[in-house]
Every structure is written in structure tokens, then in C-alpha cells.
Protein backbone atom coordinates (compact mmCIF):
# COMPACT_ATOMS: atom_id res chain seq x y z
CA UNK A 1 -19.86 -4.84 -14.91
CA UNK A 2 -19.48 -0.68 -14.60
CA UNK A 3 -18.49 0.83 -17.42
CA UNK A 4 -14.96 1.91 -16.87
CA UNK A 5 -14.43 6.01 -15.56
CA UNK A 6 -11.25 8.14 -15.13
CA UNK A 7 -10.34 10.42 -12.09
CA UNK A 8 -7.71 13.47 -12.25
CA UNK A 9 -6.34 14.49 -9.46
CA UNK A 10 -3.75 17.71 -8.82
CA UNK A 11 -2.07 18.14 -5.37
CA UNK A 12 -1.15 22.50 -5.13
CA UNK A 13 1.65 22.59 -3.27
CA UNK A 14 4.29 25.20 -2.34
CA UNK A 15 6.93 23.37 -4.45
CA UNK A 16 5.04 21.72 -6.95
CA UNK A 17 1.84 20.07 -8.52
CA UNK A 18 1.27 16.47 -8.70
CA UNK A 19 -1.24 15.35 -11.48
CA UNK A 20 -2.41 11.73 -11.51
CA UNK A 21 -4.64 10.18 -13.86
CA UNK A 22 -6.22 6.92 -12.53
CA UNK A 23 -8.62 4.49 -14.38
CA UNK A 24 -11.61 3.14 -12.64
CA UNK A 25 -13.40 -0.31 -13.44
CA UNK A 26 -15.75 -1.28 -10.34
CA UNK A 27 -13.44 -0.86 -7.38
CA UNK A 28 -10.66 -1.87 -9.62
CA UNK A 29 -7.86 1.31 -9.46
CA UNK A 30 -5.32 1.61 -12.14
CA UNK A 31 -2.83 4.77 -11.73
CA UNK A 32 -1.93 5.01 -15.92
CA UNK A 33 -0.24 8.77 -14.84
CA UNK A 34 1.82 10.52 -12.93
CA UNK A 35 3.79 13.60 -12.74
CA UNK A 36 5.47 16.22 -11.16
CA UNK A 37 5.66 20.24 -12.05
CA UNK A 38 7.39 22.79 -10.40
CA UNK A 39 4.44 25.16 -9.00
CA UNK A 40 4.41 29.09 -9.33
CA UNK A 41 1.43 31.26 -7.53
CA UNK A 42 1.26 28.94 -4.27
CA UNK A 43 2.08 29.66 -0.74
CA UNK A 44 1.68 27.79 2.35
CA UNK A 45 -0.61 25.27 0.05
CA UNK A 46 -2.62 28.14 -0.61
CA UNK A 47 -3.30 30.02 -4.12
CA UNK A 48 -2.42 33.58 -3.73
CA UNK A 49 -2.05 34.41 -7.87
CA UNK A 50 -4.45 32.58 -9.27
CA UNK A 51 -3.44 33.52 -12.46
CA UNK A 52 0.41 32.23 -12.17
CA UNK A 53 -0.94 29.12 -10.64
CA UNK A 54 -2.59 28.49 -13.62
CA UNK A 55 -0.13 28.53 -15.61
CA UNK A 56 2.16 25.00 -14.52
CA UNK A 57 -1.09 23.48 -13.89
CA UNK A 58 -1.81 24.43 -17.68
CA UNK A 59 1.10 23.07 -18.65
CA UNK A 60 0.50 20.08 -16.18
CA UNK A 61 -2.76 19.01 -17.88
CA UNK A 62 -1.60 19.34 -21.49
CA UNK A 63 0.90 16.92 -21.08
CA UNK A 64 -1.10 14.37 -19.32
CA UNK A 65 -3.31 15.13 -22.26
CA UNK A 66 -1.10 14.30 -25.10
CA UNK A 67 0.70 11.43 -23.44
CA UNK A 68 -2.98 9.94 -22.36
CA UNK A 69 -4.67 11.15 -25.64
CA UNK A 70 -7.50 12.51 -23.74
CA UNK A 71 -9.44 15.61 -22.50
CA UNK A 72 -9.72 16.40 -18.97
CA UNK A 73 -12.94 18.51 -18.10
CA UNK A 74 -12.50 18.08 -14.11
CA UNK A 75 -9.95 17.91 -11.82
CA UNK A 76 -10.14 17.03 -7.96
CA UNK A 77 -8.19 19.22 -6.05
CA UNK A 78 -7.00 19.53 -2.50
CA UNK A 79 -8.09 22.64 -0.19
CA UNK A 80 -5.35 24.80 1.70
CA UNK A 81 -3.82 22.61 4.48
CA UNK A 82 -2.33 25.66 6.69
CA UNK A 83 -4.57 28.36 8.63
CA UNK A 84 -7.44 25.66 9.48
CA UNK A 85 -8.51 25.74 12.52
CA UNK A 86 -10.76 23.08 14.00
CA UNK A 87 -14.15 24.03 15.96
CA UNK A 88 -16.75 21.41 17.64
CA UNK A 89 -20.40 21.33 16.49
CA UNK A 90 -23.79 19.34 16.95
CA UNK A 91 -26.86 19.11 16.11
CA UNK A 92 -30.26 16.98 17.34
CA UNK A 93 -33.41 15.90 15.45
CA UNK A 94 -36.53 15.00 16.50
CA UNK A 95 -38.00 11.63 14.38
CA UNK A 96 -41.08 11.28 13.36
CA UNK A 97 -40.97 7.42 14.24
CA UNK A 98 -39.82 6.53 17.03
CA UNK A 99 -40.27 2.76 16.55
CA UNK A 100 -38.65 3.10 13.16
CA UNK A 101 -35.14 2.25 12.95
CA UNK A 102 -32.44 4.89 12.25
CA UNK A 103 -31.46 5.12 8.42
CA UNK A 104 -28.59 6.10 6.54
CA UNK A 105 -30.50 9.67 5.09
CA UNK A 106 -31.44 10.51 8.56
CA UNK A 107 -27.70 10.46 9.82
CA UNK A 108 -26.73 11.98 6.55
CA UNK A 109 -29.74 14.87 7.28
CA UNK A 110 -27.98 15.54 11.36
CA UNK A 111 -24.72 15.74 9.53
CA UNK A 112 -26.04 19.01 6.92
CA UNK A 113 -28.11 20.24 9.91
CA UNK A 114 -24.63 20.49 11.98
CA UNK A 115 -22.95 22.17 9.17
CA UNK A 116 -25.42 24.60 7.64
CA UNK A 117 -26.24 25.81 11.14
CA UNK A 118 -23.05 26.35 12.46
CA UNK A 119 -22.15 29.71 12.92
CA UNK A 120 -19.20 30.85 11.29
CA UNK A 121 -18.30 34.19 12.87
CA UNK A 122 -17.16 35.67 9.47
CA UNK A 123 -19.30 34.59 6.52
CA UNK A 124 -17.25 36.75 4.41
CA UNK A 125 -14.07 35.39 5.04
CA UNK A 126 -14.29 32.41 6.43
CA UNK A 127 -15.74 28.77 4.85
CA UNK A 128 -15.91 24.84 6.02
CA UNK A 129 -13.84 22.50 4.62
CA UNK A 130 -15.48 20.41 6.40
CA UNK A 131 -16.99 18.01 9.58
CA UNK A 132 -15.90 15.07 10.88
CA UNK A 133 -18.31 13.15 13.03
CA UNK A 134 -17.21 12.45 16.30
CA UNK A 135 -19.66 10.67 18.45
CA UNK A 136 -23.55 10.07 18.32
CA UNK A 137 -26.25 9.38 20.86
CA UNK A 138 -29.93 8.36 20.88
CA UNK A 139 -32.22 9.61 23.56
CA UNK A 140 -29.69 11.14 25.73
CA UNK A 141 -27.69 7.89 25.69
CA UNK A 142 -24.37 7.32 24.01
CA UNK A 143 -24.32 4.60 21.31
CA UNK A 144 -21.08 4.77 19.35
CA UNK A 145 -18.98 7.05 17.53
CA UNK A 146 -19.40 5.06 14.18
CA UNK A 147 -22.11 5.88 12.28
CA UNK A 148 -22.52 2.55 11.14
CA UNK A 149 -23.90 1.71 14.71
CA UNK A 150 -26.18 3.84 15.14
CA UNK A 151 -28.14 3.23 11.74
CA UNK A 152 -30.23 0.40 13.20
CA UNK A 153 -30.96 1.59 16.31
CA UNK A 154 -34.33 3.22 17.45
CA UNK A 155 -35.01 6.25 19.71
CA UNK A 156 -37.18 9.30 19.66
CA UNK A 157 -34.71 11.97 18.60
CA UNK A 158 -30.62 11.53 17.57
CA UNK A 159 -28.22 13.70 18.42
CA UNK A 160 -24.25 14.10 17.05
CA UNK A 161 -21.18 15.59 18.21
CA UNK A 162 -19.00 16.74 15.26
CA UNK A 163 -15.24 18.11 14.33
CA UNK A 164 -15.68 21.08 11.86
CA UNK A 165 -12.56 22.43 10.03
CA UNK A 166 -12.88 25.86 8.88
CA UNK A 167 -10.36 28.12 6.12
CA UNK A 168 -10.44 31.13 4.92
CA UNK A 169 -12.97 31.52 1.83
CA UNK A 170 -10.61 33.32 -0.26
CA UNK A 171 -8.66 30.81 -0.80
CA UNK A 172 -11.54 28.65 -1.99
CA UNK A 173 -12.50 31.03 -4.33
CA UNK A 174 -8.34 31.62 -5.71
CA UNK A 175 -8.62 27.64 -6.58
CA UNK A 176 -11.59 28.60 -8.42
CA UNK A 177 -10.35 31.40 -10.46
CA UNK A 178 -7.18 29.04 -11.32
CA UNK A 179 -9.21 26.37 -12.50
CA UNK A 180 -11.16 28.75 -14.69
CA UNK A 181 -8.21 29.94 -16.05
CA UNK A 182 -6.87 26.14 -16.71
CA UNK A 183 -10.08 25.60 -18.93
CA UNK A 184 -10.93 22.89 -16.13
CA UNK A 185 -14.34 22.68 -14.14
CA UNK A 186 -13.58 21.70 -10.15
CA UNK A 187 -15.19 18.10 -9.61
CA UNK A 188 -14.35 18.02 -6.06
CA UNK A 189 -12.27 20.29 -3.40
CA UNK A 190 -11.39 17.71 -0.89
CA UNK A 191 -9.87 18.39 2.89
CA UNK A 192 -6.64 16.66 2.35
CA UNK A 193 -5.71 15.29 6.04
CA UNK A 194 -8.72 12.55 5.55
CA UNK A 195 -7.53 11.85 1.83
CA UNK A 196 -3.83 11.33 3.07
CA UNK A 197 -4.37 9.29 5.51
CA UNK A 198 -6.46 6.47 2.90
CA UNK A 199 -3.59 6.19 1.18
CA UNK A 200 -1.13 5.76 3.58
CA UNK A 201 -2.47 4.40 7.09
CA UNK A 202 -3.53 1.10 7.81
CA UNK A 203 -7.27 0.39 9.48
CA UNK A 204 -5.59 -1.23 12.75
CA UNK A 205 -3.54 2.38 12.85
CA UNK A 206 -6.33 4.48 12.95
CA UNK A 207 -7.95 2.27 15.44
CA UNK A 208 -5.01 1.84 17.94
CA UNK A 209 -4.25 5.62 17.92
CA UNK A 210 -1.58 7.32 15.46
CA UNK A 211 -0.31 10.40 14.49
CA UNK A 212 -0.18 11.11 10.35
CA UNK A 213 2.81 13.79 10.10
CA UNK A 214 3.18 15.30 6.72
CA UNK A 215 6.05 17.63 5.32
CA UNK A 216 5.59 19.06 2.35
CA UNK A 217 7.48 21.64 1.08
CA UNK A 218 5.99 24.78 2.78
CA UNK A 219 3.67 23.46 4.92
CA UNK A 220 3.93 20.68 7.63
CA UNK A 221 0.66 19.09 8.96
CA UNK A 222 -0.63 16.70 11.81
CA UNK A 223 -3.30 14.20 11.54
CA UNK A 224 -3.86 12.14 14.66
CA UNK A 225 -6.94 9.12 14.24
CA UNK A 226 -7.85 6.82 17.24
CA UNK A 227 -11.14 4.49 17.14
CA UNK A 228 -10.70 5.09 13.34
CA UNK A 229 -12.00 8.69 13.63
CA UNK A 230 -9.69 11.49 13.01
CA UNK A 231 -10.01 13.24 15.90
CA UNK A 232 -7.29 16.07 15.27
CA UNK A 233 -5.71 18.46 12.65
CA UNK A 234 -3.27 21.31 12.67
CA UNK A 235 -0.40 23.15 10.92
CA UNK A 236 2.21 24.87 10.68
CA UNK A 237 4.01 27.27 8.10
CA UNK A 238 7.75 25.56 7.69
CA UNK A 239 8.41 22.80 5.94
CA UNK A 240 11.09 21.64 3.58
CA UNK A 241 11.37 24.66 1.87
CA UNK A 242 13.34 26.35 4.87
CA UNK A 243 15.70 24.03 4.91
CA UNK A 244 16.46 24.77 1.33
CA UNK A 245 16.94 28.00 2.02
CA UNK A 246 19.06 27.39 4.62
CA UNK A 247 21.47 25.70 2.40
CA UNK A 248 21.36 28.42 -0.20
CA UNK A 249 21.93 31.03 2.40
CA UNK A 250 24.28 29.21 4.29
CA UNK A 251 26.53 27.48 1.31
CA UNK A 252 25.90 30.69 -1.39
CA UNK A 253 24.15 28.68 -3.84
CA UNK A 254 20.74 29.33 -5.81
CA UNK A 255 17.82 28.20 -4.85
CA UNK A 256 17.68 26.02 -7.66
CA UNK A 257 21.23 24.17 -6.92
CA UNK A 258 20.42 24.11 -2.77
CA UNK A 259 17.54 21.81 -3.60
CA UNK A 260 19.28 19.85 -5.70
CA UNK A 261 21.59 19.23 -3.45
CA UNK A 262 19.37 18.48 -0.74
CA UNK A 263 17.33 16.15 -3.10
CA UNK A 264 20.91 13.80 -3.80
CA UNK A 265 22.94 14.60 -0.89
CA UNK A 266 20.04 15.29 2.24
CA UNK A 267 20.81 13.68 5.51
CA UNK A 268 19.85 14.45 9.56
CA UNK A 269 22.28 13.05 12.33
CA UNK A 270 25.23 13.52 11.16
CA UNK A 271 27.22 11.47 13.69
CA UNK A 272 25.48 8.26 12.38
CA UNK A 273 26.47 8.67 8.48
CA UNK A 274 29.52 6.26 9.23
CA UNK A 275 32.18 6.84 6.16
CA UNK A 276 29.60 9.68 4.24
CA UNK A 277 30.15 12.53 7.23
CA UNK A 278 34.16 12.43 6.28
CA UNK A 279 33.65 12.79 2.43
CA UNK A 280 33.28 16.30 0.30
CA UNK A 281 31.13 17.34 -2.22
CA UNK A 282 32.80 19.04 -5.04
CA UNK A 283 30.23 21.22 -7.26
CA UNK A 284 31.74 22.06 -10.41
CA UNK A 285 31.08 25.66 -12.20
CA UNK A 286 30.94 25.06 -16.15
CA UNK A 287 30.36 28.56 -17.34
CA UNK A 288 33.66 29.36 -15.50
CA UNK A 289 35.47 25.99 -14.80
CA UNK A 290 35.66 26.86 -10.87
CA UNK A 291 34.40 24.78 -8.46
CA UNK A 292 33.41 24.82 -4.70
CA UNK A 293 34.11 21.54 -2.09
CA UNK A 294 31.22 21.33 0.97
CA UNK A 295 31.78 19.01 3.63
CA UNK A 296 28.99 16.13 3.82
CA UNK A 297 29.08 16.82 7.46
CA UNK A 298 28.59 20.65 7.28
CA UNK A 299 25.34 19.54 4.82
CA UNK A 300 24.10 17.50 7.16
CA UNK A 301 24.33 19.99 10.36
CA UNK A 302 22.91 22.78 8.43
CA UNK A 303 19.90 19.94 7.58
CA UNK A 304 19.51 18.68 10.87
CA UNK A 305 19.43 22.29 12.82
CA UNK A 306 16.58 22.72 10.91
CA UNK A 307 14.78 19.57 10.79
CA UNK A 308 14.87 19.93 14.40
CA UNK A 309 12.87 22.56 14.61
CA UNK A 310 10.16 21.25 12.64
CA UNK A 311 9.92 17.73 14.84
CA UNK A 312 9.84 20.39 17.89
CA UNK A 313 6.68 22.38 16.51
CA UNK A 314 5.00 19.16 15.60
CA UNK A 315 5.81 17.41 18.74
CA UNK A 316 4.56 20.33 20.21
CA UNK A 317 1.33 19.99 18.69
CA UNK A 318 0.93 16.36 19.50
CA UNK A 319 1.08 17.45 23.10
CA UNK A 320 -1.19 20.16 22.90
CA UNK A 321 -3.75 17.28 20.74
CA UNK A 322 -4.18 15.89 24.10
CA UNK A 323 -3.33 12.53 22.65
CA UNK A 324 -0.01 12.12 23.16
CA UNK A 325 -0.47 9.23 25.36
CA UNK A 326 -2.81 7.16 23.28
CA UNK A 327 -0.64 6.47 20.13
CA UNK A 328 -0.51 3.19 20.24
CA UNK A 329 0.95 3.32 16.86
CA UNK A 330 3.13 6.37 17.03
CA UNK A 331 3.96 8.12 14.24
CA UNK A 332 3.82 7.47 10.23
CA UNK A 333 5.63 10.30 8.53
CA UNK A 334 5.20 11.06 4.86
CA UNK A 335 5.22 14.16 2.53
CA UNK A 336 8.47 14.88 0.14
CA UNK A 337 10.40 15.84 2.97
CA UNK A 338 10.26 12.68 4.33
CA UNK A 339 12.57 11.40 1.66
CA UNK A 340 15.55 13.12 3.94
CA UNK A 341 17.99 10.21 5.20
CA UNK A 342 17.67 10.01 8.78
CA UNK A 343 14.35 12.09 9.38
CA UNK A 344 12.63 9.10 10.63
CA UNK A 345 15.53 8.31 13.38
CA UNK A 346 15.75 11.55 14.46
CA UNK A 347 11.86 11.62 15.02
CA UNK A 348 11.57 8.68 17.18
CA UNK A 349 14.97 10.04 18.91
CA UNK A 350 13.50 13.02 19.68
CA UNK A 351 9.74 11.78 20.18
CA UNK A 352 10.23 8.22 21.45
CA UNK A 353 7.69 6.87 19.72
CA UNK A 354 7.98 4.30 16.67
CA UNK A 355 8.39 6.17 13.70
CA UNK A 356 7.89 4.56 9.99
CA UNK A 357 7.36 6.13 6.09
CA UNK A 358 4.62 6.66 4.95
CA UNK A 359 4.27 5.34 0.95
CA UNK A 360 1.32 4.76 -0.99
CA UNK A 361 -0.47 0.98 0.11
CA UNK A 362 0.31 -0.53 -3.26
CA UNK A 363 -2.84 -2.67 -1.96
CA UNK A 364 -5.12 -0.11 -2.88
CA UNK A 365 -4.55 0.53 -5.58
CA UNK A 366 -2.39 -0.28 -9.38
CA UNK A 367 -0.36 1.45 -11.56
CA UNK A 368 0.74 0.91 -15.00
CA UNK A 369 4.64 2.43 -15.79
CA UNK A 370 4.38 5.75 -13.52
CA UNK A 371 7.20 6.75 -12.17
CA UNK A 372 7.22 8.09 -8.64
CA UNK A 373 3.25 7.24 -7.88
CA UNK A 374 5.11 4.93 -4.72
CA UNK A 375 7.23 7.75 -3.25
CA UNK A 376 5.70 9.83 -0.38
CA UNK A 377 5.26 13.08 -2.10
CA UNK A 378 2.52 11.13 -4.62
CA UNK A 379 0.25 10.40 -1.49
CA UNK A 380 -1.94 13.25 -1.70
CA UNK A 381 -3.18 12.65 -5.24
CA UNK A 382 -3.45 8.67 -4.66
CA UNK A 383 -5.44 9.96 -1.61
CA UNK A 384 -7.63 11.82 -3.43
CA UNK A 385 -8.40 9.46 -6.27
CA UNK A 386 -9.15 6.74 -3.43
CA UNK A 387 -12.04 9.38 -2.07
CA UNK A 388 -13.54 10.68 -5.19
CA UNK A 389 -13.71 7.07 -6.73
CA UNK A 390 -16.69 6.30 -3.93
CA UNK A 391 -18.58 8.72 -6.30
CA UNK A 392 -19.55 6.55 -8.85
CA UNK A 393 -21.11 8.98 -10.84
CA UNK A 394 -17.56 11.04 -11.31
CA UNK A 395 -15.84 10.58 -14.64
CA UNK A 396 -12.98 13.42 -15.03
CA UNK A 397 -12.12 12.36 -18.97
CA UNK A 398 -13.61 12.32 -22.15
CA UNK A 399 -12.59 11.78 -25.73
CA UNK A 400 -10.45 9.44 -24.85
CA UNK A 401 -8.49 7.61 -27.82
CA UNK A 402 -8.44 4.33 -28.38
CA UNK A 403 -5.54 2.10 -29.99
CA UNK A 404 -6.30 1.22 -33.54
CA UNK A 405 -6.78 -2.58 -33.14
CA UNK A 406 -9.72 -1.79 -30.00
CA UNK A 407 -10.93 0.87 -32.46
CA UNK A 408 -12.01 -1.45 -35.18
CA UNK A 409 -13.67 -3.65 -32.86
CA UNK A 410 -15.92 -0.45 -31.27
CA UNK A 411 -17.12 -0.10 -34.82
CA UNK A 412 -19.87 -2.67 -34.33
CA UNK A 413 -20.91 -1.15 -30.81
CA UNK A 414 -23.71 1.09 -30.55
CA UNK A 415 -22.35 4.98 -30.90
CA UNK A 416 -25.27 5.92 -28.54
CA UNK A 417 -23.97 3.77 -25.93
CA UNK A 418 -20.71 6.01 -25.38
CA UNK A 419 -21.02 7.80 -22.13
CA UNK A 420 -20.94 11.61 -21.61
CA UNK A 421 -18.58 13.05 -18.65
CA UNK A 422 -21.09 14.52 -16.00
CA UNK A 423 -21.74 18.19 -15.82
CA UNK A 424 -19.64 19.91 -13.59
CA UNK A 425 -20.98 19.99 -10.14
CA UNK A 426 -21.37 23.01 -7.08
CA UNK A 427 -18.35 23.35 -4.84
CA UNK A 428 -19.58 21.40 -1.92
CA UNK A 429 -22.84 19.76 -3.88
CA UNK A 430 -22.94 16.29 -4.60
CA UNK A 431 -25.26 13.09 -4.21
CA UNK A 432 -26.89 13.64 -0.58
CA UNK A 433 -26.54 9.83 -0.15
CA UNK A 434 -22.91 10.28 -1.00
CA UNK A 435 -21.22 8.82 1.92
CA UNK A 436 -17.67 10.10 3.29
CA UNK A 437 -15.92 10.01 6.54
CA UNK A 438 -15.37 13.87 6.17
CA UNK A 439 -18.71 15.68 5.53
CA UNK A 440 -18.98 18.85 3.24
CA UNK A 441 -21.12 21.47 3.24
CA UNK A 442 -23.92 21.08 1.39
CA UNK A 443 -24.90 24.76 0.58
CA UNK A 444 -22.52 27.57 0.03
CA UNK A 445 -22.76 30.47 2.90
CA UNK A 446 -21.16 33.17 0.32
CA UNK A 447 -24.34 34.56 -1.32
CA UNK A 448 8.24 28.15 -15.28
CA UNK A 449 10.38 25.66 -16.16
CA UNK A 450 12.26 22.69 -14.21
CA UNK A 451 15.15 23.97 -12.88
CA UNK A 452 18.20 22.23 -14.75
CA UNK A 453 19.87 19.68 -12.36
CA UNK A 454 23.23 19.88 -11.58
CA UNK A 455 25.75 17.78 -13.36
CA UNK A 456 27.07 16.30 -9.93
CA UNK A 457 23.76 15.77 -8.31
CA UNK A 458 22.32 13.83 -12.00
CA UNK A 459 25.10 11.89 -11.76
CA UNK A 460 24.41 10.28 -8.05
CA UNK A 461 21.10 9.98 -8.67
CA UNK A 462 21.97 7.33 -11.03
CA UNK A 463 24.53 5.94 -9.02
CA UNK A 464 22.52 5.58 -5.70
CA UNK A 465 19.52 3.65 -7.53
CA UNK A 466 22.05 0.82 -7.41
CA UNK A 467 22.27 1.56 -3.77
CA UNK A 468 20.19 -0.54 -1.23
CA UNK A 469 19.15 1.65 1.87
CA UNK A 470 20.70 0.74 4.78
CA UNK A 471 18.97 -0.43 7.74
CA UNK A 472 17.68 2.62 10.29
CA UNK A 473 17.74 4.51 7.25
CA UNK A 474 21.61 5.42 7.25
CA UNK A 475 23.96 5.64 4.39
CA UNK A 476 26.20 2.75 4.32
CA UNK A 477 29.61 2.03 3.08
CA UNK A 478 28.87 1.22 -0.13
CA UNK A 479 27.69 5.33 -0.64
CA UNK A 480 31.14 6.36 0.76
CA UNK A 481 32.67 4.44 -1.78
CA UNK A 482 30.78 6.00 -4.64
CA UNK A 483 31.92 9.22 -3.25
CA UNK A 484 35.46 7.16 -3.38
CA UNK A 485 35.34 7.10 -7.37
CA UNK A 486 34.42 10.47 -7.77
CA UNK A 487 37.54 11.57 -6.56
């Protein structure tokens, strides 16, 4: 039996950072943490201040810390998901053997040959996230796109067609300087469209063709997979956070209120809220006992105006893919937007494809009290713990504290036996046998507070966990009644 190992993951969004904890035994996952923090130093998913990122992500950690009674030496973090672009690469090898059947090092050898030799045309500035394989051949002659096929086969050179994602450096380096700064050392920096989609897509998606749309809070991404290879990724620099600010902008409020608001009260398609589009929100003033009354309908317009012209940009993009007739499976949205009643309707209206939300597959892994580890904005940490656990050599914790009546019996163990966490590794180094769908690069070409809810919105949150969710994702009458008793 392994000896059990812990994984920390943190998720740097716009909006906020999402730390999970998870304990490993075997293939055994247990999520025993999970939180949220409001972020500071992050734009577009990218670190600009390293130094105020640090400083949630600080705070972040120690309280994982104390709740967990551990020490967290690593962390697994996501790199920027906006301003990637995606380029095509290959590379060929000659063998040795031609009789000799194709191994597992060999393709793993063609994969660091395609990365280390393509040619970034700013060194500087400019750094792989990393490769995707797309397709591989043996003497001239396609065998599969899996490399799982072609180990096994024999020819007298192989030859591989690949996806490579490339970012801008600096922002590499930023996540270092924050983690430095945390008191943290980076056990992996993982592309994040490949570790979203393990935790949210099903196998028979990715091999009937399916587009993994993500809306975070300043970013919103597209992942499309067909054959079970992702085969496209792009971005684009709006997300949830404008349509906070339209509501602040639009209704007067602070920032801080607006997405509160949004949070309780969010909704697209007005005209199908039945009894909720004729009811008004009063917001109450303590400090000066005034209060202001906004239409649930007027919310929702302001909401859906904008929401629109996200699902037009991404829609866009699907088109310009060229795979926009080969999703089989249309369209799995996640990300904390998703969470906005409606969104999904108004995607497949405007799309026509099928359209469902994206939550963590509880079949991969377990959790142990954490709130919010199901909801959609959790899936990029789950993601990431389902990657990095294939490294069984990664253990993210040490010192960690055991209850009294476990600690007597660990008296009689062997103190020798305890096992160390593993030095911290190189950005993109790790075991060259280490086997992931996305490929890294194996050398490195560089030589505040929670905002205090409102009083109204607290109190529906409450109110609407008694609430079923209504088929096609509307509000049904028993909402407009609870809007009834506020009255």
C-alpha cells in the first residue's frame, strides 16, 4: 500500500484564489480543504504585483495551515489563461532499431525534441506552457493520434505533429516572485485548459467532440477536445467581472454591493423569470436608514446585455476553431460565472447546441466537509490535484499533526520511517517518464479583506438553499414568494 501524500493546489484568479488541500492514498483522492479568498495583484489571470498577490495567498495558506495543522512547502499553481496563443510543431527521429518496437521513452524523447527546438521568436518574452500531441506517424505513414498506439509499433524513424501553447515569460516569472514571497516553493505550474477539463468532462465528451467554456471572473476561455485530444484553446479578456461593473455603474452601487447582488439576485432572460421579473429588490442603507428599490427585471436586462456579449465572442471563437460542426456534444459551461440563472439557456438559445454545467465529477474524486469543492468555480483546483497526483513522487505537506489517540499508537513505529516532502523541483523539470496529456518543457529557454455582505443579499442566501432549482434553470414560484414575505 503507498504511503499516504498531500497535494495543494491554488487557482489565481481575477476575483479570487481557491486553495484546496487533497489527501492522496494510491489513487484514492480525498478533498479534506477548501476555500475561497478574495485576490489582490491579479489581472486577466495573470500576476502583475507580485508582491500584493502574495499577500491573500499568504493569508490563504495560513489558514489552511491552522485548520489542517500542517505546513505547506509547495503549492501547484495554474499558468495565465489569457494572451496564449497556440502554434503547431513537430519533430522526427531516426531509431537505431528498426525491428525494435516503439517505447514509451522514445515518444517521450520526440515530445522534448518538439519543444526544446521550437523556435520561439522572442526568448525574452515569450515561454511554453506547453504541447499537446496531435497526431503521430511511422515511416511516412499515419498510425494514430494516441500515443498509446503507436508505442508497439515498429518503423525506421517516428515522426509527431504537436499543439504548442505559448505566454508571455513574465508572467511566469511574477508567479514566481509571489510564491517566494508566500514562503512557498512552486511544485508544478500547470496549463489550466487540460486540468479543467479532468475534472469536469466525461471520456465519451472528449471523444465525440465538445467545447469546455469557462467564465471566470476576468477571463473567459475555450477548450474544444474531439478524439480525446484537445485540439483547441483561446481567450478572451471579459468575463464576469464586467458585468459587475455594469451593475455598479448602472444601479450606483460599490463594487462590493454590485457583486453581491449579482451573487443572490443574478439572472439572464428576463422574459422567462415567470413571477421574479415583476418583484423589487429593496436594499436598505443602515448608516443612514435610506433605502433604494431595483426592479428584478431591470437586474436582469442589465445582466443579460452583457452576458450576451460574452456568448457572442466565444461563439465567435468556436467558429473560427474550425470545429463548429463536429461537437457532437456541444457545450459544457463552467467557471463562477456559470452560477448565473439562465446562462446555460441563453447559450444553447443563442448557439443551438446542448448546453449543460459543468461541476466537479464527484466520481473522481472525495471530499470530507468542504464547502463549495462541488460548485463550478472549485474546478480548477480539483483539476489540478487530479494532474499532479499522477506524480507519485509529489507530496506538498509536511509536519502534519496527528490526533492524540493515532499519536500514541505511532509511538511504537519506527521514527526513521517518516517520510520527508521532496525538494522543490525546476519550473518545467520533473520525472522524464512522467507521463501527461499536455507536455512541458523540459529545459528553461531564459538563461484585503472579504467584502461584508449585504444584509438583504445574506438573508436570501439562506432562504434560497431551501429552494429547489427549477427545471431549464429558471426561478420558480416558490422564489417569487420569498420575495412575497419580504415585503
Amino acid at each position: 500500500m503507498q504511503a499516504e501524500r498531500y497535494i495543494a493546489a491554488a487557482d489565481l484568479g481575477s476575483s479570487k484564489i481557491a486553495l484546496s488541500v487533497a489527501k492522496i492514498e494510491g489513487d484514492d483522492i480525498q478533498i479534506i480543504y477548501y476555500k475561497e479568498v478574495p485576490s489582490d495583484g491579479i489581472r486577466y489571470s495573470c500576476v502583475f504585483n507580485p508582491k500584493r498577490a502574495a499577500v491573500p495567498l499568504r493569508t490563504a495558506i495560513k489558514e489552511a495551515e491552522e485548520e489542517l495543522n500542517i505546513k505547506i512547502l509547495q503549492l501547484v499553481v495554474g499558468l495565465p489563461r489569457y494572451s496564449v496563443r497556440q502554434e503547431i510543431a513537430s519533430a522526427r527521429m531516426e531509431r537505431s532499431d528498426p525491428s525494435s518496437c516503439i517505447t514509451k521513452e522514445e515518444v517521450n524523447a520526440l515530445k522534448s525534441i518538439a519543444i526544446d527546438s521550437y523556435p520561439l521568436s522572442n526568448d525574452a518574452h515569450e515561454e511554453i506552457y506547453g504541447a499537446v500531441a496531435q497526431s503521430f506517424s511511422a515511416d511516412e505513414e499515419l498510425v494514430c493520434a494516441s500515443e498509446n498506439d503507436v508505442v508497439g509499433v515498429t518503423a525506421d524513424a517516428l515522426e509527431g505533429n504537436f499543439k504548442v501553447f505559448v505566454g508571455a515569460q513574465k508572467a511566469v516569472s511574477n508567479i514566481d516572485i509571489m510564491l517566494n514571497d508566500t514562503g512557498v516553493a512552486p511544485a508544478r505550474k500547470l496549463f489550466l485548459p487540460n486540468a479543467v477539463a479532468k475534472a469536469v468532462l466525461t471520456d465519451g465528451e472528449k471523444e465525440n467532440g465538445v467545447a469546455l467554456v469557462e467564465i471566470g471572473a476576468g477571463v473567459a476561455s475555450l477548450t474544444i477536445y474531439r478524439g480525446r485530444i484537445l485540439r483547441h484553446y483561446s481567450s478572451i479578456p471579459f468575463a464576469g467581472r464586467v458585468i459587475t461593473t455594469d451593475i455598479k455603474y448602472e444601479c450606483g452601487f460599490n463594487e462590493s454591493l454590485a457583486e453581491n447582488i449579482k451573487l443572490a439576485f443574478g439572472a439572464c432572460m428576463p422574459d422567462k423569470l415567470q413571477s421574479l421579473s415583476e418583484k423589487v429588490i429593496q436594499i436598505n442603507d443602515d448608516e443612514n436608514g435610506s433605502y433604494e428599490q431595483l426592479p428584478a427585471k431591470y437586474l436582469s436586462e442589465i445582466i443579460t446585455c452583457r452576458t450576451r456579449e460574452i456568448i457572442e465572442a466565444i461563439l465567435f471563437q468556436i467558429q473560427d476553431s474550425g470545429y463548429a460542426d463536429k461537437l457532437r456534444n456541444g457545450i459544457v459551461l463552467t467557471g463562477g460565472t456559470a452560477n448565473l440563472v439562465n446562462i446555460a439557456n441563453l447559450f444553447k438559445e443563442m448557439s443551438g447546441y446542448t448546453v449543460r454545467i459543468g461541476y466537479p465529477r464527484s466520481q473522481a474524486f472525495g471530499s470530507v466537509g468542504c464547502s463549495g469543492v462541488g460548485e463550478t468555480s472549485a474546478v480548477a483546483t480539483i483539476g489540478m490535484i487530479l494532474e499532479a497526483k499522477k506524480d507519485i513522487r509529489l507530496n506538498c505537506i509536511e509536519d502534519i499533526e496527528k490526533p492524540a489517540a493515532a499519536a500514541d499508537q505511532s509511538q511504537t513505529q519506527d521514527p526513521s520511517a517518516t517520510q520527508e516532502a521532496p525538494a522543490p523541483e525546476n519550473l518545467f523539470t520533473g520525472d522524464p517518464n512522467y507521463e501527461t496529456e499536455v507536455i512541458t518543457p523540459s529545459r528553461n529557454r531564459q538563461g484585503d479583506k472579504t467584502p461584508k455582505e449585504h444584509k438583504l443579499v445574506k438573508w436570501f442566501r439562506k432562504q434560497t438553499q431551501k429552494v429547489t432549482e427549477a427545471a431549464e434553470g429558471a426561478f420558480d414560484n416558490t422564489v417569487g414568494s420569498l420575495f412575497d414575505d419580504m415585503k
